[in-house]
Every structure is written in structure tokens, then in C-alpha cells.
Protein backbone atom coordinates (compact mmCIF):
# COMPACT_ATOMS: atom_id res chain seq x y z
CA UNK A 1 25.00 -1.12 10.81
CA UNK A 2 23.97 2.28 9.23
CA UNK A 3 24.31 1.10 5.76
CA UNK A 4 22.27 -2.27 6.19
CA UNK A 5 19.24 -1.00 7.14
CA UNK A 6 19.35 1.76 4.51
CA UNK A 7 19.39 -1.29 2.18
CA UNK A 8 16.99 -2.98 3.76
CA UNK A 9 14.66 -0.60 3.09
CA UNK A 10 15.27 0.36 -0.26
CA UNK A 11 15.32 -3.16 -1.51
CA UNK A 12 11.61 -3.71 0.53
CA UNK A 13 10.45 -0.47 -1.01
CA UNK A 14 11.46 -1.71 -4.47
CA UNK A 15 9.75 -5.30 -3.93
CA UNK A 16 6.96 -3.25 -2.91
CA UNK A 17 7.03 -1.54 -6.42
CA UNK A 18 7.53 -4.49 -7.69
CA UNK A 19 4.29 -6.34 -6.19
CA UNK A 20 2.13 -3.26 -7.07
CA UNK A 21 3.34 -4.08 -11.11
CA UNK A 22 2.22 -7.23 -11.07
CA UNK A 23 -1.11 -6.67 -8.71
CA UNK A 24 -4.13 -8.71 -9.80
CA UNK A 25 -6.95 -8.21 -6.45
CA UNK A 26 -7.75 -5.48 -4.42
CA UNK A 27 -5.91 -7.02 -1.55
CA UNK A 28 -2.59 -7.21 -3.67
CA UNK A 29 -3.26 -3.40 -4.86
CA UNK A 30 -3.33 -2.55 -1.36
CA UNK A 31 -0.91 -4.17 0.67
CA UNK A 32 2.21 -2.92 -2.14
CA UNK A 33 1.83 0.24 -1.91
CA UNK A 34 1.72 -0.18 2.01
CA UNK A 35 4.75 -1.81 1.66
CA UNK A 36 6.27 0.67 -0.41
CA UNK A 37 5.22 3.80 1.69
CA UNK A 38 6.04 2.69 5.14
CA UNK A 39 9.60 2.25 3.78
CA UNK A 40 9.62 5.04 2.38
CA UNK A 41 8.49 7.21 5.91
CA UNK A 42 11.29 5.20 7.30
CA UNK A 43 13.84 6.53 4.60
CA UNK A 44 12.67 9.87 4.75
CA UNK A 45 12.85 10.20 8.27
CA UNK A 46 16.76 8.06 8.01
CA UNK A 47 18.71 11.03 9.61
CA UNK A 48 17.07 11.36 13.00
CA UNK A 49 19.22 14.10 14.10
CA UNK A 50 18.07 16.63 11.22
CA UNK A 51 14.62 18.43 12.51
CA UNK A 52 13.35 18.98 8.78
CA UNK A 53 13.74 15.15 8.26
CA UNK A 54 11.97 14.38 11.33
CA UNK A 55 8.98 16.96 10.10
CA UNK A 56 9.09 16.00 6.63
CA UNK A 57 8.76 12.00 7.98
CA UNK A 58 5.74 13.17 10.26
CA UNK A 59 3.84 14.64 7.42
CA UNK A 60 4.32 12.13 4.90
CA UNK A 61 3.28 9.31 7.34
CA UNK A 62 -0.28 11.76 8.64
CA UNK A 63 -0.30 11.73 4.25
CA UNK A 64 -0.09 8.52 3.86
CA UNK A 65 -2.77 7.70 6.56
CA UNK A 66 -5.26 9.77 5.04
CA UNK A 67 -4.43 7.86 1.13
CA UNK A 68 -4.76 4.39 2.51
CA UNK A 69 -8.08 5.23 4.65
CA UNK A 70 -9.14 7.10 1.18
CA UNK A 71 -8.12 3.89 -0.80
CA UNK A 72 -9.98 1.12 1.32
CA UNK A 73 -13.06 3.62 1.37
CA UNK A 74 -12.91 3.25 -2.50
CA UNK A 75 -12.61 -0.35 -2.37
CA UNK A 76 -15.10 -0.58 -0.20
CA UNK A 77 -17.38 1.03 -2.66
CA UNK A 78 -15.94 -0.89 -5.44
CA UNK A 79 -15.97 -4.41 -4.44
CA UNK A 80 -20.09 -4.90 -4.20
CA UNK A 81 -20.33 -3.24 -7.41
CA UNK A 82 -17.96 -5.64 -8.71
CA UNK A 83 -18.48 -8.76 -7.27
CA UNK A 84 -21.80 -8.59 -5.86
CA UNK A 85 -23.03 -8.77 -2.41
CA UNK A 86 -23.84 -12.44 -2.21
CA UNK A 87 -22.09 -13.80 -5.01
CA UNK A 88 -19.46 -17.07 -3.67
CA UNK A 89 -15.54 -15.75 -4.61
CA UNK A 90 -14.70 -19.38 -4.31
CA UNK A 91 -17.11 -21.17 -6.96
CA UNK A 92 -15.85 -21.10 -9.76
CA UNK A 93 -19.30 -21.90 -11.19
CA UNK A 94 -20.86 -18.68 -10.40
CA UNK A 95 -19.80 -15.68 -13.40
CA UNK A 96 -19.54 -12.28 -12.91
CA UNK A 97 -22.13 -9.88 -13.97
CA UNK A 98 -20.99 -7.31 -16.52
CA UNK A 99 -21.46 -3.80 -15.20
């Protein structure tokens, strides 16, 4: 039972790494790397008995909150710059402004 969920997890943390490679959108560059990391937490925190696991798990997760909140704040900055405020994503009539 041990072994498959150590599996399970490293084969979701590599399709994670493998959807951050091919990324095209914010949404895509955001939800990979989620992927990635919370398996990652999980695998560094995989021997629950060990205290220095369990601390190293609880720092990398408080980490990892602070990076995504960090990451959607930049997106948030990005995405009106890029697209516009009231520009349609959907028409495919409408062209994006060069910066």
C-alpha cells in the first residue's frame, strides 16, 4: 500500500511538470505548479513518524502558500495590462493591443 501512493505522487508531480512545459494561459501556468507542489508537501512529509519530515512538510506547505498568493497577485496585475479591462477573450474579432 506504502509503495502505491509513493507512486502516485511522483507520477502526479511529474504530470504536473509536465503541464507547466507545455503551459500556454495564466490559468495553465498556475494550476501545474499547484499540482506539482502539493505533491511534493505530500512526499516530503511521506515518513510521518520522523519529526524533521513532519517540520520540513509544514514549512514548505506555509512556503508554498505565500508563492501561490505572490503568483495570483502578479497575475492579477498582469492580466489588465495584457488583455485589457473590457476587451471580449472570446471574439476572436477583437486584437490585442501591443504594450
Amino acid at each position: 500500500m506504502a509503495i502505491t501512493e509513493f507512486l502516485l505522487f511522483v507520477l502526479t508531480t511529474t504530470l504536473g511538470g509536465m503541464f507547466l512545459c507545455g503551459a500556454n494561459d495564466l490559468i495553465t501556468i498556475f494550476v501545474a505548479p499547484e499540482c506539482f507542489s502539493l505533491c511534493s508537501y505530500l512526499l516530503s512529509g511521506y515518513t510521518k513518524k520522523d519529526v524533521r519530515s513532519n517540520e520540513a512538510t509544514m514549512k514548505y506547505l506555509l512556503m508554498g502558500g505565500a508563492r501561490s498568493s505572490i503568483l495570483v497577485h502578479g497575475f492579477s496585475c498582469l492580466y489588465p495590462r495584457e488583455f485589457g479591462a473590457f476587451q471580449k477573450l472570446g471574439d476572436p474579432t477583437t486584437k490585442r493591443q501591443a504594450a
